[in-house]
PDB file of N, CA and C in Angstrom:
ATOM      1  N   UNK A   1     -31.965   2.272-125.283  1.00  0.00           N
ATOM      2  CA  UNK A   1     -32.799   2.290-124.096  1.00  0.00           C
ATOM      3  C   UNK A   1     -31.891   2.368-122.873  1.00  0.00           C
ATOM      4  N   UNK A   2     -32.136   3.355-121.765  1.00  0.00           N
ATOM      5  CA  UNK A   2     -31.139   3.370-120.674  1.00  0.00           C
ATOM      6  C   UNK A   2     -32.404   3.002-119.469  1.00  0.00           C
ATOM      7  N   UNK A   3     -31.896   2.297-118.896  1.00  0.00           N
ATOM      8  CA  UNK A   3     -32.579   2.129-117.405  1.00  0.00           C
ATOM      9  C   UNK A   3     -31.721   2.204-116.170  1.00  0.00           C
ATOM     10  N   UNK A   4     -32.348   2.817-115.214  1.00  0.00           N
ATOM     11  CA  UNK A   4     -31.454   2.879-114.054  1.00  0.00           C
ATOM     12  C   UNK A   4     -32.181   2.147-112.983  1.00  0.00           C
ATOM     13  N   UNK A   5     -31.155   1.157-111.942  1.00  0.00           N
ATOM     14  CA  UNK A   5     -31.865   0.529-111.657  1.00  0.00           C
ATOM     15  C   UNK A   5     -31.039   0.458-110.172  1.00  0.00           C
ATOM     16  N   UNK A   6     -31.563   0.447-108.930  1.00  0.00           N
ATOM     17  CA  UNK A   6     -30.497   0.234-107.827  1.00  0.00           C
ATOM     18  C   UNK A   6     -30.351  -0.837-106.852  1.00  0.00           C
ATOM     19  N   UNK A   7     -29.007  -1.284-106.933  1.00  0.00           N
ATOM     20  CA  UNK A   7     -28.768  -2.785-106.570  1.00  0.00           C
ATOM     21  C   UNK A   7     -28.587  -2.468-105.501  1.00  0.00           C
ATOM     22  N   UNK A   8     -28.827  -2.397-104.218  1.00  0.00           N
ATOM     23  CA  UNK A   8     -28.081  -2.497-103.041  1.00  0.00           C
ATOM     24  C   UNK A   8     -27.289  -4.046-102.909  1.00  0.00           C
ATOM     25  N   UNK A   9     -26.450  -3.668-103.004  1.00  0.00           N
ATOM     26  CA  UNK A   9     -25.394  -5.208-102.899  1.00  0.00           C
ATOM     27  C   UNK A   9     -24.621  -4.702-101.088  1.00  0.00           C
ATOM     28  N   UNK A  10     -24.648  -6.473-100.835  1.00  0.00           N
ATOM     29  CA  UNK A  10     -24.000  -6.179 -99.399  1.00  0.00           C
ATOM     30  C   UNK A  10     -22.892  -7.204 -99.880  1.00  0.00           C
ATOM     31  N   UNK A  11     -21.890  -7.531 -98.708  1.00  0.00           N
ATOM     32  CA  UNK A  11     -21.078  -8.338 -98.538  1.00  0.00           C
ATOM     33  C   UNK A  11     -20.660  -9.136 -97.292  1.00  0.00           C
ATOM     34  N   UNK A  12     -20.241 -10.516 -97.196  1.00  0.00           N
ATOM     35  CA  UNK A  12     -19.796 -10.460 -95.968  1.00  0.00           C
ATOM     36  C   UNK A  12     -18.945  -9.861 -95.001  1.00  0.00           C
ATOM     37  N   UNK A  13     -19.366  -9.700 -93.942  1.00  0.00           N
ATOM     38  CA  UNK A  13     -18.218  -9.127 -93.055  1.00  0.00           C
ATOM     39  C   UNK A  13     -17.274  -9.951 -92.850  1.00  0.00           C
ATOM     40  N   UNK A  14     -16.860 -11.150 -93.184  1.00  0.00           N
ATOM     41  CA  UNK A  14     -15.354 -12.158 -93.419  1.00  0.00           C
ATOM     42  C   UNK A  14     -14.725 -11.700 -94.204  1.00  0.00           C
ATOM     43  N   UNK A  15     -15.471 -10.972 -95.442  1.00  0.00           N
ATOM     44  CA  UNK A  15     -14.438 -10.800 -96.551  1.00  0.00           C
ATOM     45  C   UNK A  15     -14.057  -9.516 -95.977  1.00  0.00           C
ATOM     46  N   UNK A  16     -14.590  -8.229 -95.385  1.00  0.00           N
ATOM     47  CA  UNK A  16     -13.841  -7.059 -94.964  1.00  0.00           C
ATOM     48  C   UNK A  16     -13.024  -7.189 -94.082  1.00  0.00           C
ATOM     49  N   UNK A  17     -13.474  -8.118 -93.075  1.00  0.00           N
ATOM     50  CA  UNK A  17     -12.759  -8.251 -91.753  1.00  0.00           C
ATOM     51  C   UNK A  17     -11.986  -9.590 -91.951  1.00  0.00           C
ATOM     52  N   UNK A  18     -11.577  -9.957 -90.671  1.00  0.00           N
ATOM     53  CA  UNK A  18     -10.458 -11.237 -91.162  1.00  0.00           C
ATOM     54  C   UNK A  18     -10.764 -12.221 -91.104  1.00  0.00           C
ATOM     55  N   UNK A  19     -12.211 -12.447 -90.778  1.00  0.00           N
ATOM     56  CA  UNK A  19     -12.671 -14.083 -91.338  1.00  0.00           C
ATOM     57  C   UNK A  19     -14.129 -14.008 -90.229  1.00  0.00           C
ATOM     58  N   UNK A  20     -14.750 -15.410 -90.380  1.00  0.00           N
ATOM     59  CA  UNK A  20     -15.868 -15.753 -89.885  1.00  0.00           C
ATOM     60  C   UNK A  20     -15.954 -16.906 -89.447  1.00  0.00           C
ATOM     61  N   UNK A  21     -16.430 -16.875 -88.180  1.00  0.00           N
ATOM     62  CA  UNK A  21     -16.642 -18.673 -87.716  1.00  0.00           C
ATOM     63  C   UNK A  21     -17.970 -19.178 -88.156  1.00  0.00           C
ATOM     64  N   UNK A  22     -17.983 -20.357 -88.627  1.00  0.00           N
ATOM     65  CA  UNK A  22     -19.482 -20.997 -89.307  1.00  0.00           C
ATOM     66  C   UNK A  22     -19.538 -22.331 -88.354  1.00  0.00           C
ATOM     67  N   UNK A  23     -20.471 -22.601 -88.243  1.00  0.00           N
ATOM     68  CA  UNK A  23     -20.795 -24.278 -87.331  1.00  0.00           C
ATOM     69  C   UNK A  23     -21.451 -25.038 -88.539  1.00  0.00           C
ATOM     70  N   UNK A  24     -20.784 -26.154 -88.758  1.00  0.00           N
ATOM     71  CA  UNK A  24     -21.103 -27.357 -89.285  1.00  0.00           C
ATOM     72  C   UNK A  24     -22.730 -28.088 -88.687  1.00  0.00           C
ATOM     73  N   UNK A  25     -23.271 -28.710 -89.893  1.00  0.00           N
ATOM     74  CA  UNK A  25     -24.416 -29.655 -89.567  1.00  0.00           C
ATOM     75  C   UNK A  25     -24.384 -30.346 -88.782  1.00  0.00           C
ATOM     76  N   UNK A  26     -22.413 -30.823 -87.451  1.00  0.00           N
ATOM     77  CA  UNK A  26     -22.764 -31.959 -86.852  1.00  0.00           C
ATOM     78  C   UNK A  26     -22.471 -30.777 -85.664  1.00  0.00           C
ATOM     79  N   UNK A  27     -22.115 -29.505 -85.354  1.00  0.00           N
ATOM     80  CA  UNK A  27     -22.007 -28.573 -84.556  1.00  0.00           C
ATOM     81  C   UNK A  27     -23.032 -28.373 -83.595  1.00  0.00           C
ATOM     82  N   UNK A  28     -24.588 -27.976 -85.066  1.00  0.00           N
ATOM     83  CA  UNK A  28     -25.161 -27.532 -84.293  1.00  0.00           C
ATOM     84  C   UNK A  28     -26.526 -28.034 -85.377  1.00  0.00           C
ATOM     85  N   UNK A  29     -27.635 -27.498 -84.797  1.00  0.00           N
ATOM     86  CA  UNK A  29     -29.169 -28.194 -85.746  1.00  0.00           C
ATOM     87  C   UNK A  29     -29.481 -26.882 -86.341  1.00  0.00           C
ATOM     88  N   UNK A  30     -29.307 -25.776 -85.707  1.00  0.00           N
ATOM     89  CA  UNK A  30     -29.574 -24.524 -86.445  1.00  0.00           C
ATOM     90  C   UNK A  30     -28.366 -23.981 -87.034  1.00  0.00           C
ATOM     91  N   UNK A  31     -28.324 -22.992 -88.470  1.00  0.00           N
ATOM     92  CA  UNK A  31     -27.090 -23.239 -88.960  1.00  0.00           C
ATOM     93  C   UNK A  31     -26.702 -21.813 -87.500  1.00  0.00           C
ATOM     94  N   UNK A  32     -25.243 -20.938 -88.480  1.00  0.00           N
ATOM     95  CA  UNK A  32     -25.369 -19.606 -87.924  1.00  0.00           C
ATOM     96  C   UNK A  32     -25.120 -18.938 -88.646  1.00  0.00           C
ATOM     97  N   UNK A  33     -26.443 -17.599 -88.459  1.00  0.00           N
ATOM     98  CA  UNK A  33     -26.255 -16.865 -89.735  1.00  0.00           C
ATOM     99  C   UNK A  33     -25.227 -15.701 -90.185  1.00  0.00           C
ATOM    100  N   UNK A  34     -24.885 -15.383 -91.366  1.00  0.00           N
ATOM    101  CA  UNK A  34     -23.586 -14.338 -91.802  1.00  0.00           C
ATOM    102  C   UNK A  34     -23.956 -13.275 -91.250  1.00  0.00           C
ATOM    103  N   UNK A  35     -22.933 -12.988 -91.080  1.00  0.00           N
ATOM    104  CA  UNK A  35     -22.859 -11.007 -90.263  1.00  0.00           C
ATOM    105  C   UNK A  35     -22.702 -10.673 -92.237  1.00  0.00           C
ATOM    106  N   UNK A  36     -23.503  -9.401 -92.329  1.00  0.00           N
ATOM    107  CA  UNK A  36     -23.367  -8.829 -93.521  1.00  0.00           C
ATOM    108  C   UNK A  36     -23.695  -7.185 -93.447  1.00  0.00           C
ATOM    109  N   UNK A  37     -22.648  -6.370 -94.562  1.00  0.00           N
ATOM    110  CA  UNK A  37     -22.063  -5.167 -94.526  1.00  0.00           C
ATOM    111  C   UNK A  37     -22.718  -4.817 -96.155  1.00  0.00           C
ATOM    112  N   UNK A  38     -23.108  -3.491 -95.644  1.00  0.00           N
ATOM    113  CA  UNK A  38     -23.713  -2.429 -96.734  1.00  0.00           C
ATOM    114  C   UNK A  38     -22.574  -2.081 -97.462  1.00  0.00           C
ATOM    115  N   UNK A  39     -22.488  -2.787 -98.792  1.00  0.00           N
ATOM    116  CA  UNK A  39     -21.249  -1.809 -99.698  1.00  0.00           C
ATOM    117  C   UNK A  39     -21.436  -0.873-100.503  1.00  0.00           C
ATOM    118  N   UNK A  40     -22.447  -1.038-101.243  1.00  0.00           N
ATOM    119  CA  UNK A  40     -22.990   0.098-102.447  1.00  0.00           C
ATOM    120  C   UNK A  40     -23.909  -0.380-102.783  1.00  0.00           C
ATOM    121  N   UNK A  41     -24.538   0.819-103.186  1.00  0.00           N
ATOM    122  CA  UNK A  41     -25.851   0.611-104.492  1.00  0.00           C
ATOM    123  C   UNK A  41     -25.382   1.380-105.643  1.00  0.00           C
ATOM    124  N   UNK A  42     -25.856   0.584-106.862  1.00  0.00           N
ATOM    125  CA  UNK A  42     -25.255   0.696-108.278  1.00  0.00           C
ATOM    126  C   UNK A  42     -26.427   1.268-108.896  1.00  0.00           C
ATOM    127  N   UNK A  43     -26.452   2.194-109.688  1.00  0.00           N
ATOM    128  CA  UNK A  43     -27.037   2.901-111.026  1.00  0.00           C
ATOM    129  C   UNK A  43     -25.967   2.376-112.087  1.00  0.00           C
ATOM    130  N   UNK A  44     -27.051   1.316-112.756  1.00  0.00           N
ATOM    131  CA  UNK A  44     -26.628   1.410-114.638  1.00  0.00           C
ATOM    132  C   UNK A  44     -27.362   1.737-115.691  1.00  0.00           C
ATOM    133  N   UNK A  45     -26.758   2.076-117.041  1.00  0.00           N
ATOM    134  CA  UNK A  45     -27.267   2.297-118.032  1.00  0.00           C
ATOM    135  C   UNK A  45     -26.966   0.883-118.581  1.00  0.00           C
ATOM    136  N   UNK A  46     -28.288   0.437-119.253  1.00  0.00           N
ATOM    137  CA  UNK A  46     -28.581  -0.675-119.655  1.00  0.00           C
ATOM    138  C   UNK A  46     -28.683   0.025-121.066  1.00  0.00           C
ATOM    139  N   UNK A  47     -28.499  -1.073-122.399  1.00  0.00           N
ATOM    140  CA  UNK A  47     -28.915  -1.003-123.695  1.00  0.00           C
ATOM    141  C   UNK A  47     -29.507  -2.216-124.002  1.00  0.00           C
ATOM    142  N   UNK A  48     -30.792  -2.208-125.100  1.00  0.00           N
ATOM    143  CA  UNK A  48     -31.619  -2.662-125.136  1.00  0.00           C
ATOM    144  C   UNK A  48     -31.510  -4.099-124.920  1.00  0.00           C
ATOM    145  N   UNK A  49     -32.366  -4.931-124.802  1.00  0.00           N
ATOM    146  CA  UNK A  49     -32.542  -5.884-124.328  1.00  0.00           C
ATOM    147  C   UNK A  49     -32.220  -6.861-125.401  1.00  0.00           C
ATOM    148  N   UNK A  50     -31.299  -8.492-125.447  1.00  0.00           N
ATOM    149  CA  UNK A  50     -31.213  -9.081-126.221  1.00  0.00           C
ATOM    150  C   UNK A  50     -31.347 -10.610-126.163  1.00  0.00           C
ATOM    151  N   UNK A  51     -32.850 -11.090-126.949  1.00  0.00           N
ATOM    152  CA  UNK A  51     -32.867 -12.301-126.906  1.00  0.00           C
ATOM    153  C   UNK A  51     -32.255 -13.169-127.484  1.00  0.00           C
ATOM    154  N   UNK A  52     -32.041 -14.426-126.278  1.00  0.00           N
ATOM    155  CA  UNK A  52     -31.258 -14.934-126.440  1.00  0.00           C
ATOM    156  C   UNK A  52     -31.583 -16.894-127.291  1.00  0.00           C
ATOM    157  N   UNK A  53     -33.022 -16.629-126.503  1.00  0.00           N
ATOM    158  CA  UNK A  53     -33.790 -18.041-127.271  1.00  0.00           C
ATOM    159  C   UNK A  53     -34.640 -18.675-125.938  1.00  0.00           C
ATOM    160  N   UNK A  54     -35.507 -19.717-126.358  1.00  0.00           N
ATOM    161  CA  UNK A  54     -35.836 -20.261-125.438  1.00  0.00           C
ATOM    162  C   UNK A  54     -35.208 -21.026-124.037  1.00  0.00           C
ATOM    163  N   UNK A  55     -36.019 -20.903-123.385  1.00  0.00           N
ATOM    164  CA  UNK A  55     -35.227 -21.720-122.048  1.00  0.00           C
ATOM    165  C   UNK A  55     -36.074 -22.280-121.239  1.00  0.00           C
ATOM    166  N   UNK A  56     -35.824 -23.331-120.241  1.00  0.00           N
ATOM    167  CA  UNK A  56     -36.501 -24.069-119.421  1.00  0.00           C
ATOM    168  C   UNK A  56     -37.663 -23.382-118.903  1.00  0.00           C
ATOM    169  N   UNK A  57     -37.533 -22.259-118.411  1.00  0.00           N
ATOM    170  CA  UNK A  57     -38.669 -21.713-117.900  1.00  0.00           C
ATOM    171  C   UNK A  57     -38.925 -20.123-118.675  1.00  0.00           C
ATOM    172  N   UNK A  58     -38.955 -20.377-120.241  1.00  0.00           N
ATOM    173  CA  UNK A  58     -39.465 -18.972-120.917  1.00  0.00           C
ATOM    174  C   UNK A  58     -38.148 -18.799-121.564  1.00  0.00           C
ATOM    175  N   UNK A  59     -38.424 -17.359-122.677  1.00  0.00           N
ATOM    176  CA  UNK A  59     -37.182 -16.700-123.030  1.00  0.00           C
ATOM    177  C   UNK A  59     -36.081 -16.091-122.386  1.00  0.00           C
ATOM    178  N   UNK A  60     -35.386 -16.411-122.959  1.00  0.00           N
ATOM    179  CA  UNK A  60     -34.125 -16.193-122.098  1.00  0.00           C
ATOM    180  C   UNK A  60     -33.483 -14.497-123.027  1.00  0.00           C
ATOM    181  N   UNK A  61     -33.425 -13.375-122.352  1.00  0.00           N
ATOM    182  CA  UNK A  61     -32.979 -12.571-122.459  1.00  0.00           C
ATOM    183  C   UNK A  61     -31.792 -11.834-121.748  1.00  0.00           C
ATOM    184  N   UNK A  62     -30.861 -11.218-122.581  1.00  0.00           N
ATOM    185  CA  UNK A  62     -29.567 -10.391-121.980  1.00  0.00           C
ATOM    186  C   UNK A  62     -29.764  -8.998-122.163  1.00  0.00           C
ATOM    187  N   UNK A  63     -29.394  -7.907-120.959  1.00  0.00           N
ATOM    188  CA  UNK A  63     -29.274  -7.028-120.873  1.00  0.00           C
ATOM    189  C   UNK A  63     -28.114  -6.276-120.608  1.00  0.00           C
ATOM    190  N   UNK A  64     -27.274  -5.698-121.719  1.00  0.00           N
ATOM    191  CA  UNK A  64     -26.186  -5.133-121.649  1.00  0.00           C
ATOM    192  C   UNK A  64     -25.738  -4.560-120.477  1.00  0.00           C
ATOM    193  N   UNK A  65     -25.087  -4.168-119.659  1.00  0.00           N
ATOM    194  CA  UNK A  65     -24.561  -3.138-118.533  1.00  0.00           C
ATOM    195  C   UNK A  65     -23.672  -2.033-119.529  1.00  0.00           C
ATOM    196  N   UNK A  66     -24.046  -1.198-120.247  1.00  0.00           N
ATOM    197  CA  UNK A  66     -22.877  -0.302-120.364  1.00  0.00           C
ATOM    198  C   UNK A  66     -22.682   1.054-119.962  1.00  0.00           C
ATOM    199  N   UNK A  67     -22.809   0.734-118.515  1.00  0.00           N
ATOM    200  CA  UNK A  67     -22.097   2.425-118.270  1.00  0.00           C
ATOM    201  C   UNK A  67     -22.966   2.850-116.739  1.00  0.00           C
ATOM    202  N   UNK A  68     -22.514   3.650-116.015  1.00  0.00           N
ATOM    203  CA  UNK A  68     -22.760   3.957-114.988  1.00  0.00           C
ATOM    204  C   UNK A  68     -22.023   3.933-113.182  1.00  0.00           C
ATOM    205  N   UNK A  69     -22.461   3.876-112.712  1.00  0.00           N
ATOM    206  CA  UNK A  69     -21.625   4.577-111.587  1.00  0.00           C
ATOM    207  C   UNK A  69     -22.280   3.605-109.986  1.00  0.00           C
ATOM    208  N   UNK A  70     -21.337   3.938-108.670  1.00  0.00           N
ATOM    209  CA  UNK A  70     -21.830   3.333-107.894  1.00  0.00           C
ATOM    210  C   UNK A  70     -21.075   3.900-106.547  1.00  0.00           C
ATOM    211  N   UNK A  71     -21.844   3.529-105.497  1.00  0.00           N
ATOM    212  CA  UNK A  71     -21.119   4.893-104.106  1.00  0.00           C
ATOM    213  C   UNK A  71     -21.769   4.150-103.005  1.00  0.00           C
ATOM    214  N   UNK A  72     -20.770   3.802-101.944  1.00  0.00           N
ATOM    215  CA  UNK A  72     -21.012   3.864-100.635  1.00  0.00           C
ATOM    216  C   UNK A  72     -20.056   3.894 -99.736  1.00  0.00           C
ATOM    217  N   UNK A  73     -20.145   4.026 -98.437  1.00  0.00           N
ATOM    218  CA  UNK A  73     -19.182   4.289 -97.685  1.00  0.00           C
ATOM    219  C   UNK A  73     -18.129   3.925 -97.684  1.00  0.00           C
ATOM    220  N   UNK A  74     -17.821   2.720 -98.217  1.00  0.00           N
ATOM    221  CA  UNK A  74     -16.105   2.557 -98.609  1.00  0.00           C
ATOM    222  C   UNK A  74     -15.488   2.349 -99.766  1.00  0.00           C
ATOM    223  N   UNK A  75     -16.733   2.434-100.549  1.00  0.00           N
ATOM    224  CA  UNK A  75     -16.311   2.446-102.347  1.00  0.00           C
ATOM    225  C   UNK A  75     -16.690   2.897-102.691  1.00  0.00           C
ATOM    226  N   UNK A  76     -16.942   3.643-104.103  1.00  0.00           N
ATOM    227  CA  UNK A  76     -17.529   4.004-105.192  1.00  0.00           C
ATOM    228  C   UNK A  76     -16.895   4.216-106.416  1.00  0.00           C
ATOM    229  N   UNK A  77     -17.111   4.117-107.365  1.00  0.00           N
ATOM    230  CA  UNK A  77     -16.409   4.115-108.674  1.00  0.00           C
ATOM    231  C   UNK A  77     -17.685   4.511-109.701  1.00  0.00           C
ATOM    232  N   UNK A  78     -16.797   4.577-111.135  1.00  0.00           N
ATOM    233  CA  UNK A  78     -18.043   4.502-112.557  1.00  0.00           C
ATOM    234  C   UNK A  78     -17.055   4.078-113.361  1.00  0.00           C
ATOM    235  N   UNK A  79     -18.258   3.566-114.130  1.00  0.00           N
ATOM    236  CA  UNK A  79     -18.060   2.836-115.626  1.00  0.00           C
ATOM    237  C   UNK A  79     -18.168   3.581-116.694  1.00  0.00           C
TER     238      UNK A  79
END
């Protein structure tokens, strides 16, 4: 079974750039929120689905990742 499925994953902008200032709980009452950067969206080929057994809230199933590809403005690669 192959499914393709697309993750838009972001990241922080601390980790691209050279860091981030955060304010502590005694700083401030509202936190402050992350600056965040578009890295890629991923297409995978999945193989079939594998249960794994019960779990707290239902069956617990694994879905392979094997294979596929991924692209955005400062990365992209495949598997």
């Amino acid at each position: 079974m192959h499914c393709f499925k697309i993750l838009p994953l972001i990241l922080f902008s601390f980790l691209i750039t050279n860091g981030a200032s955060f304010t502590t709980a005694t700083d401030s009452t509202t936190p402050t929120t992350p600056g965040l950067t578009y890295l890629y969206t991923a297409y995978v080929d999945c193989s079939a689905a594998i249960t794994v057994g019960p779990g707290p809230k239902g069956t617990r199933l694994v879905i392979p990742i094997v294979g596929g590809n991924f692209t955005g403005p400062r990365l992209s690669g495949q598997y």
